[in-house]
Protein backbone atom coordinates (compact mmCIF):
# COMPACT_ATOMS: atom_id res chain seq x y z
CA UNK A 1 -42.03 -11.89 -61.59
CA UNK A 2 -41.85 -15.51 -61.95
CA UNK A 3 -38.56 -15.61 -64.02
CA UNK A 4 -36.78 -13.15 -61.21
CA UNK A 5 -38.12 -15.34 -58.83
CA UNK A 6 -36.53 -18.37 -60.18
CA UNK A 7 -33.39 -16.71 -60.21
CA UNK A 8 -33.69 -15.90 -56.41
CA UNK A 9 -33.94 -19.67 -55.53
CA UNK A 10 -31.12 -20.86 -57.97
CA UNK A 11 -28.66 -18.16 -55.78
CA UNK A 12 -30.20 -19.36 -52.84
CA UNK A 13 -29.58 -22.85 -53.43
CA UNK A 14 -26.27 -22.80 -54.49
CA UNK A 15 -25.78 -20.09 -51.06
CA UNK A 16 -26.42 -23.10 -49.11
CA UNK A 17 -24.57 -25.55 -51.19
CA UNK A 18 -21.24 -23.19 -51.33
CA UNK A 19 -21.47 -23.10 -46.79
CA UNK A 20 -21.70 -26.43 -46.35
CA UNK A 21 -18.11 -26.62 -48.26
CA UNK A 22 -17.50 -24.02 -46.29
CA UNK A 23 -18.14 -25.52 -43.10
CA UNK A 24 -16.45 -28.93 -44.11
CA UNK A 25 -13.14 -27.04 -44.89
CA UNK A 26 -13.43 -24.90 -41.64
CA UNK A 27 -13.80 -27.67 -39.65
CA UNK A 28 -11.13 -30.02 -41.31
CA UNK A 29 -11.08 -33.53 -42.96
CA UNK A 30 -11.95 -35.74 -40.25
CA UNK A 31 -16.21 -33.95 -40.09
CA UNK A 32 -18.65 -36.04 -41.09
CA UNK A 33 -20.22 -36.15 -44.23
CA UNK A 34 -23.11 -34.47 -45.11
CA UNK A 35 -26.64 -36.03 -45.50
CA UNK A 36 -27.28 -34.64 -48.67
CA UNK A 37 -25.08 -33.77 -51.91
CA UNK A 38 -26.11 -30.22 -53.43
CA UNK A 39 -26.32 -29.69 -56.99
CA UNK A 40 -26.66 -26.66 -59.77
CA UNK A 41 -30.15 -26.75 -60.47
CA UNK A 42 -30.82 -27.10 -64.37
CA UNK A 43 -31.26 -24.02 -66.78
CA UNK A 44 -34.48 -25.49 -68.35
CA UNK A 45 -36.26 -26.41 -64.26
CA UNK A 46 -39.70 -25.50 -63.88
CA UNK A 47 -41.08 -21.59 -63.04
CA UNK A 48 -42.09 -20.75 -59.30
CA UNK A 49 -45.48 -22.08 -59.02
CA UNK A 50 -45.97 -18.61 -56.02
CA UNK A 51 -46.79 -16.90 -59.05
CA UNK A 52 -49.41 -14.49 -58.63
CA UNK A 53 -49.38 -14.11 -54.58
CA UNK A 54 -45.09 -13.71 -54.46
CA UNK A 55 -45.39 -9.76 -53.94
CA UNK A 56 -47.81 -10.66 -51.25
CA UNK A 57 -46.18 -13.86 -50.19
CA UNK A 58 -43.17 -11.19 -49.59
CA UNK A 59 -44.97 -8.28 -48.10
CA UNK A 60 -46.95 -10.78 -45.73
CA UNK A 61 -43.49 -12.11 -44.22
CA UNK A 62 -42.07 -8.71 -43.85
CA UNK A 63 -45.16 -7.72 -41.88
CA UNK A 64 -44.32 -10.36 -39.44
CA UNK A 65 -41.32 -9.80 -39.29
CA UNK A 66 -41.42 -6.07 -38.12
CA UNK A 67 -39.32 -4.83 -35.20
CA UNK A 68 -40.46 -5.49 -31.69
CA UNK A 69 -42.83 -7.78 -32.70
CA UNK A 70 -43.36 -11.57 -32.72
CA UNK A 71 -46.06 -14.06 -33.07
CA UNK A 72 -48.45 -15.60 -30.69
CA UNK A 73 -48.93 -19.82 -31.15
CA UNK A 74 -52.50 -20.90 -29.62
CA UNK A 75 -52.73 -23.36 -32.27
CA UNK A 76 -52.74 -26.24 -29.85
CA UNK A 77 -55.18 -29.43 -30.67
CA UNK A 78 -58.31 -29.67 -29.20
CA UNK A 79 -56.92 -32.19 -26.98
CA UNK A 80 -54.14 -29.81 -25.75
CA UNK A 81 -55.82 -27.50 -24.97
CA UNK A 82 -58.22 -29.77 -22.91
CA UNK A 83 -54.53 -30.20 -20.93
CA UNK A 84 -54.33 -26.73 -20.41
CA UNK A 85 -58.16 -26.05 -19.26
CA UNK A 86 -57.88 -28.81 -16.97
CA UNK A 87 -54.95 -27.90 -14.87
CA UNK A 88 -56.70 -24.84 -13.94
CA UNK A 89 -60.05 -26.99 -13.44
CA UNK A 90 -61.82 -26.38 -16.03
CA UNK A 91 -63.60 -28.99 -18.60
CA UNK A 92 -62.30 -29.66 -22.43
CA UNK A 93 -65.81 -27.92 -23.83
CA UNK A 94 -65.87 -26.02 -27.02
CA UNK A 95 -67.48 -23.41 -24.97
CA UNK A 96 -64.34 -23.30 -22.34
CA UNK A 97 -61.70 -23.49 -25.16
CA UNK A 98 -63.73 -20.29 -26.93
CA UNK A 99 -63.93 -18.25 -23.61
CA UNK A 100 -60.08 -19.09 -23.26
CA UNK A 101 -59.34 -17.97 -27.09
CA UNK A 102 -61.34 -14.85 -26.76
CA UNK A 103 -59.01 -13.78 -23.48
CA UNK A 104 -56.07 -13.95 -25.72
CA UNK A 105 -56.71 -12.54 -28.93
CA UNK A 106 -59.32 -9.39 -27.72
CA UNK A 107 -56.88 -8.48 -25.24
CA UNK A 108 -56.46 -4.59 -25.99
CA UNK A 109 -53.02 -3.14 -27.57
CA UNK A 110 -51.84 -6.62 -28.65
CA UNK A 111 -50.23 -5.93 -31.83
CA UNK A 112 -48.30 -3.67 -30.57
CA UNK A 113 -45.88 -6.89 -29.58
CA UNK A 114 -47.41 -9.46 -31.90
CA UNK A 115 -47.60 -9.25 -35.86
CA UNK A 116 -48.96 -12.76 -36.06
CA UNK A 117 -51.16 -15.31 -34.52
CA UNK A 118 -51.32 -18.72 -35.16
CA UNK A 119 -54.69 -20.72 -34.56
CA UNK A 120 -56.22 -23.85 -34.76
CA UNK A 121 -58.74 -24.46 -37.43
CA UNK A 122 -61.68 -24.58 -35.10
CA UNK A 123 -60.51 -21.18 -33.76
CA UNK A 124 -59.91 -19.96 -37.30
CA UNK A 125 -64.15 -20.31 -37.42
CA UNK A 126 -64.54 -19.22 -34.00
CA UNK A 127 -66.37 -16.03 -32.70
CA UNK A 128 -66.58 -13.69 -29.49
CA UNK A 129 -69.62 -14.00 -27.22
CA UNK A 130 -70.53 -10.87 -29.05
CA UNK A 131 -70.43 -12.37 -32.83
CA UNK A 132 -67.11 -10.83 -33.70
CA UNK A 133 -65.39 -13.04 -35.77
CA UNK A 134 -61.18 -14.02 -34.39
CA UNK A 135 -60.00 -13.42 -37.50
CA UNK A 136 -61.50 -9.90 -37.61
CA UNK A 137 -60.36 -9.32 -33.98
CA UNK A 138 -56.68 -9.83 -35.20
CA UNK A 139 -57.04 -8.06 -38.29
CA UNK A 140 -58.32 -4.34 -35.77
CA UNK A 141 -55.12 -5.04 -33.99
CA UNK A 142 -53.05 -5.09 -36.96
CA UNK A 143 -51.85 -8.99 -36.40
CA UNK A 144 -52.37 -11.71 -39.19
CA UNK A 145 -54.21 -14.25 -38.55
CA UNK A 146 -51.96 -17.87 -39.29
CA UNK A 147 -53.09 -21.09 -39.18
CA UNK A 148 -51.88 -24.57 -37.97
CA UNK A 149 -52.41 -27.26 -41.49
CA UNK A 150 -50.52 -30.41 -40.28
CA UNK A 151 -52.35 -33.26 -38.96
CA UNK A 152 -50.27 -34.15 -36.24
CA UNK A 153 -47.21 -37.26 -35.74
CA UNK A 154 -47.31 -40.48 -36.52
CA UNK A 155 -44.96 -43.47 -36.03
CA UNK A 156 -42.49 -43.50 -39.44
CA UNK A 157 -41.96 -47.23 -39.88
CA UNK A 158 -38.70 -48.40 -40.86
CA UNK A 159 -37.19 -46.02 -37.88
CA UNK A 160 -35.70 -45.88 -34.74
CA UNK A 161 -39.21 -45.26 -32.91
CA UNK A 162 -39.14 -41.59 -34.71
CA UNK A 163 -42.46 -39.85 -36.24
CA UNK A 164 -43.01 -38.33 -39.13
CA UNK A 165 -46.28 -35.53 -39.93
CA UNK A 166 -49.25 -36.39 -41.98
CA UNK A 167 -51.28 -33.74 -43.87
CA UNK A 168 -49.92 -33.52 -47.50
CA UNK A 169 -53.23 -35.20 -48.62
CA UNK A 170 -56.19 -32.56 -48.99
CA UNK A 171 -53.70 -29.71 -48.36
CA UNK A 172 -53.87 -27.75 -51.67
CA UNK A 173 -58.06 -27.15 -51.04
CA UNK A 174 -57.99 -26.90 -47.45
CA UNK A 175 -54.92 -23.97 -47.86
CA UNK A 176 -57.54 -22.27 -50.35
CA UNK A 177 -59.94 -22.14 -47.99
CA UNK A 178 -58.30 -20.85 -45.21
CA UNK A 179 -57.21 -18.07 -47.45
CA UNK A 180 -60.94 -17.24 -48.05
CA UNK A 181 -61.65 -17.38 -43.93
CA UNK A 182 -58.66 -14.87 -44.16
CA UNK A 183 -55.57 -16.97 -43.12
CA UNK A 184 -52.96 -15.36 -44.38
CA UNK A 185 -49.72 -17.34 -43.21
CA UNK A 186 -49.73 -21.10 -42.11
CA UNK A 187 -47.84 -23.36 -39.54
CA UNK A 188 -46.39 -27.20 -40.11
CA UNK A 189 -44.95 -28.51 -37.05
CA UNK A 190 -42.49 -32.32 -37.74
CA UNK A 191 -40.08 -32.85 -35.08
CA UNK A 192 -36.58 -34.50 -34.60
CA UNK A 193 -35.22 -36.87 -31.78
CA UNK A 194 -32.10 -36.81 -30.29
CA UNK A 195 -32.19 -39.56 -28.29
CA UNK A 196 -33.60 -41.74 -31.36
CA UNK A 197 -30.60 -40.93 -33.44
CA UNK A 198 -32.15 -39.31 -35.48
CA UNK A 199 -31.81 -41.57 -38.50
CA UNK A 200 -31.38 -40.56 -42.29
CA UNK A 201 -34.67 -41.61 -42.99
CA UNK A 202 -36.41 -39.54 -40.11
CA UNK A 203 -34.58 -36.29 -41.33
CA UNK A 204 -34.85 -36.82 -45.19
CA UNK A 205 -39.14 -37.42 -44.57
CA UNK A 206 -38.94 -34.20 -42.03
CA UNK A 207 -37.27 -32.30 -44.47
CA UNK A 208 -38.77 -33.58 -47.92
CA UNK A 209 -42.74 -33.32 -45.61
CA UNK A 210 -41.59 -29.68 -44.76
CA UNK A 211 -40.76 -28.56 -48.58
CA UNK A 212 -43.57 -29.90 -50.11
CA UNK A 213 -46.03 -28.30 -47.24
CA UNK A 214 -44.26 -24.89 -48.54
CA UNK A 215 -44.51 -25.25 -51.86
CA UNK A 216 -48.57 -25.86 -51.70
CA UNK A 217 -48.79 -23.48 -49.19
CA UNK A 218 -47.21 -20.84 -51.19
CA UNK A 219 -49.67 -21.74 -54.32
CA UNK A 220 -52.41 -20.68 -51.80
CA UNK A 221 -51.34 -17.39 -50.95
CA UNK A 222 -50.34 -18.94 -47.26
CA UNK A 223 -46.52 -17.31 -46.02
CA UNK A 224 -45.45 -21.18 -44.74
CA UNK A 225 -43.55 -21.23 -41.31
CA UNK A 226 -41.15 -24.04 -41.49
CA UNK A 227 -40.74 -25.94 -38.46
CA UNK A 228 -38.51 -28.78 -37.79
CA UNK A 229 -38.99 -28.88 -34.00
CA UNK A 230 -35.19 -30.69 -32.33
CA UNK A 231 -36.76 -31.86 -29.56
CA UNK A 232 -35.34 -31.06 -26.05
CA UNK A 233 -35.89 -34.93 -24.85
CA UNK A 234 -32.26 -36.44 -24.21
CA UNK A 235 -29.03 -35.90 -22.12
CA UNK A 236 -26.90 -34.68 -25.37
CA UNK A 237 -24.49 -31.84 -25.14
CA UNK A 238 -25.04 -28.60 -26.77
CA UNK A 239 -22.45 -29.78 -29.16
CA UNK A 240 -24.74 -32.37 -30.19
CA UNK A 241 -27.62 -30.70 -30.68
CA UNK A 242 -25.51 -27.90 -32.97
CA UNK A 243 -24.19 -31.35 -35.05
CA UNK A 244 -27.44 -32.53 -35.36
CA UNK A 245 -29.26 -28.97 -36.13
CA UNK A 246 -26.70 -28.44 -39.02
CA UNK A 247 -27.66 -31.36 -40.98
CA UNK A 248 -31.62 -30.72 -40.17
CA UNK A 249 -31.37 -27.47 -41.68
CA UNK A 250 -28.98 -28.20 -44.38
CA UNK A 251 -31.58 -30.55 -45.60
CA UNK A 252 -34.21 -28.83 -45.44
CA UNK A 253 -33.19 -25.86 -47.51
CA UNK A 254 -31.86 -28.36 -50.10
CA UNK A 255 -35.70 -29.67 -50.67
CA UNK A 256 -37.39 -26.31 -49.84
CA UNK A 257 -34.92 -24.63 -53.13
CA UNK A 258 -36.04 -28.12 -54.91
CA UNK A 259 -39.17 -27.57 -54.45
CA UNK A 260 -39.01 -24.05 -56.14
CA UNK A 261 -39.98 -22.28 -52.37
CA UNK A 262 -39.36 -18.44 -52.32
CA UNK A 263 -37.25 -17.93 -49.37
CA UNK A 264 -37.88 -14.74 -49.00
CA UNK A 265 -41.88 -15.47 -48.70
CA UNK A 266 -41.12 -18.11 -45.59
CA UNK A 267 -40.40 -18.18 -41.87
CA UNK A 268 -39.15 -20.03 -40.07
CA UNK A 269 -39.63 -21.71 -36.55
CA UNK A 270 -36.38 -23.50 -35.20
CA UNK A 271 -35.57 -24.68 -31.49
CA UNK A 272 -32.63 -22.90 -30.07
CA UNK A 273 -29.73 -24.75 -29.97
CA UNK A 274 -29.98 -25.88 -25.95
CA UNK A 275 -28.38 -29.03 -23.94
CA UNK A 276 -30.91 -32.13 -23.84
CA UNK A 277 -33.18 -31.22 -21.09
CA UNK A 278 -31.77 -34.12 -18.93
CA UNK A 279 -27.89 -33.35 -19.63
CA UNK A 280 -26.35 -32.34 -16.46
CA UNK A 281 -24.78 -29.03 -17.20
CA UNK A 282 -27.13 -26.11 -17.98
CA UNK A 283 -25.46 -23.52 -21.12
CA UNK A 284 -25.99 -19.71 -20.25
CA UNK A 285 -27.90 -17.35 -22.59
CA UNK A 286 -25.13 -16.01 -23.98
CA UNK A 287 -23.77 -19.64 -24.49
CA UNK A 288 -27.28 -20.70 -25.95
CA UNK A 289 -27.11 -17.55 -28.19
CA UNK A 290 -23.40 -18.39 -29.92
CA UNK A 291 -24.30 -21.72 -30.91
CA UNK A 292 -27.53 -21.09 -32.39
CA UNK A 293 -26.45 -18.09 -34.29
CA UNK A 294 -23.64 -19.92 -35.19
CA UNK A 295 -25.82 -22.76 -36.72
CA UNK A 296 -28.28 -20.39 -38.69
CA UNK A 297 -25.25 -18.57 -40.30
CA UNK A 298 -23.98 -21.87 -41.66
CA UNK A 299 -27.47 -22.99 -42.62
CA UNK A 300 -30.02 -20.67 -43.28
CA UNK A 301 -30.05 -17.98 -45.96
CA UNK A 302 -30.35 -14.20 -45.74
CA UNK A 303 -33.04 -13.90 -47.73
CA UNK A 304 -35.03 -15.25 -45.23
CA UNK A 305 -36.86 -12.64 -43.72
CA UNK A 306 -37.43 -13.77 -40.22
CA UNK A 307 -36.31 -16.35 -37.70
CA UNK A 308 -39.33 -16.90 -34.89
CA UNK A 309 -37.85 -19.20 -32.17
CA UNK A 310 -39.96 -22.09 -30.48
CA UNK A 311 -39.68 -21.89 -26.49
CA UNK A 312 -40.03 -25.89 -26.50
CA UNK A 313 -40.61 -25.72 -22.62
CA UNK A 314 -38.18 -23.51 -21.18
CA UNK A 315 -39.23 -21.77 -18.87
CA UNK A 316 -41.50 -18.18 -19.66
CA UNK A 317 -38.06 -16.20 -18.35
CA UNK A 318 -35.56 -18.56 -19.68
CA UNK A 319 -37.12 -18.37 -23.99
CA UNK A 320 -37.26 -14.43 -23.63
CA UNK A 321 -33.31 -14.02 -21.65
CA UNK A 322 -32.22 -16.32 -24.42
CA UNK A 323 -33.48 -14.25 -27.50
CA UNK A 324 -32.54 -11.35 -25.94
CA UNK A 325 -29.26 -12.54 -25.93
CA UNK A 326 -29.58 -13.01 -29.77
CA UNK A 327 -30.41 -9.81 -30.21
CA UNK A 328 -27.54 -7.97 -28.75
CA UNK A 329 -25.83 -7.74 -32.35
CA UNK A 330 -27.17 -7.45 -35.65
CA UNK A 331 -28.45 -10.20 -37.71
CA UNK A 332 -28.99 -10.98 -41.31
CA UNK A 333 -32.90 -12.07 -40.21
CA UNK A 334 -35.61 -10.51 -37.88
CA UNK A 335 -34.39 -12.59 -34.94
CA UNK A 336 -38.05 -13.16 -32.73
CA UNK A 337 -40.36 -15.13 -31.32
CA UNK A 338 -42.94 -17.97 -31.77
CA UNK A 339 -43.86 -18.89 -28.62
CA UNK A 340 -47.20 -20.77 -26.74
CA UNK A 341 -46.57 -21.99 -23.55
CA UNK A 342 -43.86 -18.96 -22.87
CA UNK A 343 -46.17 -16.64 -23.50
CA UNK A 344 -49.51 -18.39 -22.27
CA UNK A 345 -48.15 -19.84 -19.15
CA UNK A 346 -48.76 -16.95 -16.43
CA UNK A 347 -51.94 -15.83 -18.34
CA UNK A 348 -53.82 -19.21 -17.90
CA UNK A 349 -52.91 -19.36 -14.12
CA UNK A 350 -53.88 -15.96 -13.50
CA UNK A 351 -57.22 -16.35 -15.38
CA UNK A 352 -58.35 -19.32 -13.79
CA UNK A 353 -61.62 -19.67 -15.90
CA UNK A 354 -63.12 -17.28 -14.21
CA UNK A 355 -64.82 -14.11 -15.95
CA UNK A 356 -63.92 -11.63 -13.05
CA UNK A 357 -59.82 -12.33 -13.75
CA UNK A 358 -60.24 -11.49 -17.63
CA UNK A 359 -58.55 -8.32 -17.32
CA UNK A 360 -55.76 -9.53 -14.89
CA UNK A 361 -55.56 -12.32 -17.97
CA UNK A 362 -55.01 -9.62 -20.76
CA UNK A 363 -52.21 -7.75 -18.84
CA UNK A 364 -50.25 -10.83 -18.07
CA UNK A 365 -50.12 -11.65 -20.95
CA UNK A 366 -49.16 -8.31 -22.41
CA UNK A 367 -46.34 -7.90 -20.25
CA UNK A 368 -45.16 -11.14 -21.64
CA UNK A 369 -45.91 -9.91 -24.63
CA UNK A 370 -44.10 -6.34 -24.05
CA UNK A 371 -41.14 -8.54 -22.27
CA UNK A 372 -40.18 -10.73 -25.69
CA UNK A 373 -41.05 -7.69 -27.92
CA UNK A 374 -37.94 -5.72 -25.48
CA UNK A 375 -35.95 -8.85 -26.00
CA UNK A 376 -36.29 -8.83 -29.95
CA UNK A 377 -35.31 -5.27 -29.59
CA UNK A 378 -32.27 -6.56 -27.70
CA UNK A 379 -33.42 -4.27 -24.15
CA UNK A 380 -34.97 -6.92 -21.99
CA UNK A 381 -33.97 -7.11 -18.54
CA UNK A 382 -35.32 -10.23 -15.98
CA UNK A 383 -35.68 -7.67 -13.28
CA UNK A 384 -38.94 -8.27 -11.21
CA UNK A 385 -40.30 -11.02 -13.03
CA UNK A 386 -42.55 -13.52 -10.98
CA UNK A 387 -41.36 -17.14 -9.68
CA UNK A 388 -44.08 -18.14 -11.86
CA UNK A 389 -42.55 -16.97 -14.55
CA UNK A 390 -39.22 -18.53 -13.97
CA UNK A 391 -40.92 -21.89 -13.13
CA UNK A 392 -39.57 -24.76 -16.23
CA UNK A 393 -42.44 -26.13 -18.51
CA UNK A 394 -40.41 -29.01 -20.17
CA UNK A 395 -42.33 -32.24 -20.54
CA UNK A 396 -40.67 -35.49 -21.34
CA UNK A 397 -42.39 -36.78 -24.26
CA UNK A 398 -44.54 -33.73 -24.65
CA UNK A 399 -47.55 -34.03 -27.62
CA UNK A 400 -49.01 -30.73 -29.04
C-alpha cells in the first residue's frame, strides 16, 4: 500500500507543477511569478508515513464526502462561543455551552444532511444531560465526529501585522488521543490577509504550518481538513482575491505533496473566491461560482475527494445560493459545505437558551441543514427563506 501510495503523490505533485505552467502560458508573459518553483520529487524519497490507516484515511474522506451531505463546524473556542451565548443573554458557563452543544448534535434526522461534525476538544469529552456521550450521538446518526487541533493565531514577526497558527508542538500525542475518544477526521484553521499583502513569508508559514499539521494528522488515523482561511477583511476586487487564492493554494499543495500527504485521504476547507467585504461592488452567485471554480481547477487536484466551503460571514442565504451555484455542473470534487455561523445563525436566535424552544432549535437548523444539502445537490431555491436568514454576519476583524 505504501509504495502505490507514494506513487499517487509523485503524480499529484507534478499535476500541480505541470498547471501552474499551464496557467503562466494561458495567461501570457507579463503574469507574475510564482511563489514557489516545483520540482520532480527524487526516486529514492521517503515511504508515506499514512501507512497502516490510508484505506481508512480514504474511506473516512469519501464518507464525508457523500452526496447531499456536508459538515457541521461548532468547533468554536470557549471564548466564542461565550460571544454567541451572550448575544442571546445567556452566560459563558460550561453548563450553557453543553446545553447549546446538545441542541445541535441530538437534533433528530441530522445526518441525513451532515456526514461530519467538527467540535471543540471540550465538546469532544462532553455528554448529554442524560450521560450519552457527543461522540456516540454522532456516530447513531451516521456523522463522524472531527475535531478542531490548532491552537489558535498569533502575531508572525517579521510581517506585515499577519498571524500565523501555533499547535505543531504536542500534536502527534494529542491526534492519538483523539483517535481513541473516537475523532476520526481533524480541523486546522491559518488564515490569509488581503489587506496586509499578504507577504511571502505569511503564505510560505500558512502553507508549510498546514502540510506538516497533515502529515501528523494522517500518522494518527485523523482525515486532516486543510484550511487556509482568505479572509474577507479588505476592499480588493474579486480579481484580487482569485490572484491571491492561486498562489495560496499553489503553495500549499507543493508542501502538502512534500510532506508525503495522501491527497486523496484530505479535505479541504477554502473561502470562496468573493470581493473584500468593504469593496463597493457586490459579484453575483453565478459570478462568485466562475471564479472560484476557476481557481480550484488551476490549483487543486482531482484526487481530492471533497471541497467543503467556509461561509466566512456571508450571510446564512448568501453561503448556500453561492454553492448552489457551484453545483449546477459537474465537478472533479464533492463540491459542499463547512459551515458554522451559516448554519448556526437562525438556530441560536430561535433557541434563545430556553428549554421550551429546543425543538423549534432542531428544525431550524435542519432546514438549514436540508437547504445546503439541496444546494450541494445543485436544487436549492431561496424561495421563502426568513429576513433572518438573509441578514450578513461579516465581522471586521472577526477571531474564532
Amino acid at each position: 500500500m505504501a509504495a502505490s501510495t507514494h506513487q499517487i503523490n509523485l503524480s499529484s505533485s507534478q499535476w500541480i507543477g505541470q498547471q501552474q505552467s499551464l496557467n503562466r502560458r494561458r495567461r501570457g508573459s507579463s503574469s507574475a511569478a510564482p511563489l514557489v518553483t516545483f520540482r520532480r520529487r527524487s526516486s529514492a524519497a521517503a515511504p508515506i508515513r499514512a501507512g497502516s490507516y490510508t484505506e481508512e484515511l480514504v474511506q473516512t474522506a469519501k464518507s464525508i464526502a457523500s452526496p447531499g451531505r456536508g459538515i457541521l463546524a461548532i468547533d468554536e473556542s470557549n471564548a466564542t462561543c461565550g460571544k454567541r451565548l451572550a448575544s442571546i443573554g445567556l452566560e459563558n458557563t460550561e453548563t450553557n455551552r453543553q446545553a447549546y452543544r446538545q441542541l445541535l448534535l441530538t437534533t433528530p434526522g441530522l445526518g441525513e444532511y451532515i456526514s461530519g461534525a467538527i467540535l471543540f476538544e471540550e465538546t469532544l469529552y462532553q455528554s448529554t444531560t442524560n450521560g450519552k456521550k457527543f461522540v456516540d450521538c454522532l456516530k447513531d446518526e451516521k456523522i463522524v465526529p472531527g475535531i478542531k487541533v490548532d491552537k489558535g493565531l498569533v502575531p508572525l514577526p517579521g510581517s506585515n501585522n499577519e498571524s500565523w497558527c501555533q499547535g505543531l508542538d504536542g500534536l502527534a500525542s494529542r491526534s492519538a488521543e483523539y483517535y481513541k475518544q473516537g475523532a476520526r477526521f481533524a480541523k486546522w484553521r491559518t488564515v490569509v490577509s488581503i489587506p496586509c499583502g499578504p507577504s511571502a513569508l505569511a503564505v510560505k508559514e500558512a502553507a508549510w504550518g498546514l502540510a506538516r499539521y497533515a502529515a501528523i494528522s494522517q500518522d494518527n488515523g485523523l482525515v486532516p481538513i486543510v484550511e487556509p482561511e482568505i479572509l474577507l477583511d479588505g476592499d480588493h476586487s474579486i480579481d484580487r482575491t482569485l490572484e491571491v487564492a492561486e498562489k495560496v493554494w499553489s503553495e500549499v499543495f507543493f508542501y502538502l505533496a512534500e510532506n508525503n500527504v495522501v491527497f486523496e485521504g484530505i479535505l479541504l476547507k477554502p473561502s470562496m473566491v468573493t470581493p473584500g467585504a468593504e469593496h463597493k461592488e457586490k459579484a453575483s452567485p453565478e459570478t462568485i461560482a466562475k471564479y472560484t471554480l476557476t481557481m480550484l481547477k488551476r490549483r487543486v487536484p482531482p484526487a481530492v475527494p471533497g471541497i467543503m466551503f467556509l461561509s466566512g460571514g456571508q450571510s446564512e442565504v448568501e453561503a448556500t445560493l453561492n454553492l448552489n451555484a457551484m453545483n449546477q455542473s459537474p465537478n472533479p470534487w464533492h463540491v459542499s459545505f463547512s459551515y458554522a455561523r451559516a448554519l448556526q445563525n437562525t438556530v441560536l436566535k430561535t433557541w434563545q437558551g430556553r428549554p421550551e424552544n429546543a425543538e423549534a432549535g432542531q428544525k431550524a437548523l435542519l432546514i438549514r441543514a436540508k437547504a445546503n444539502s439541496l444546494a450541494q445537490l445543485g436544487r436549492y431555491s431561496a424561495e421563502g427563506e426568513s429576513e433572518e436568514a438573509r441578514k450578513g454576519m461579516f465581522v471586521k476583524g472577526y477571531t474564532y
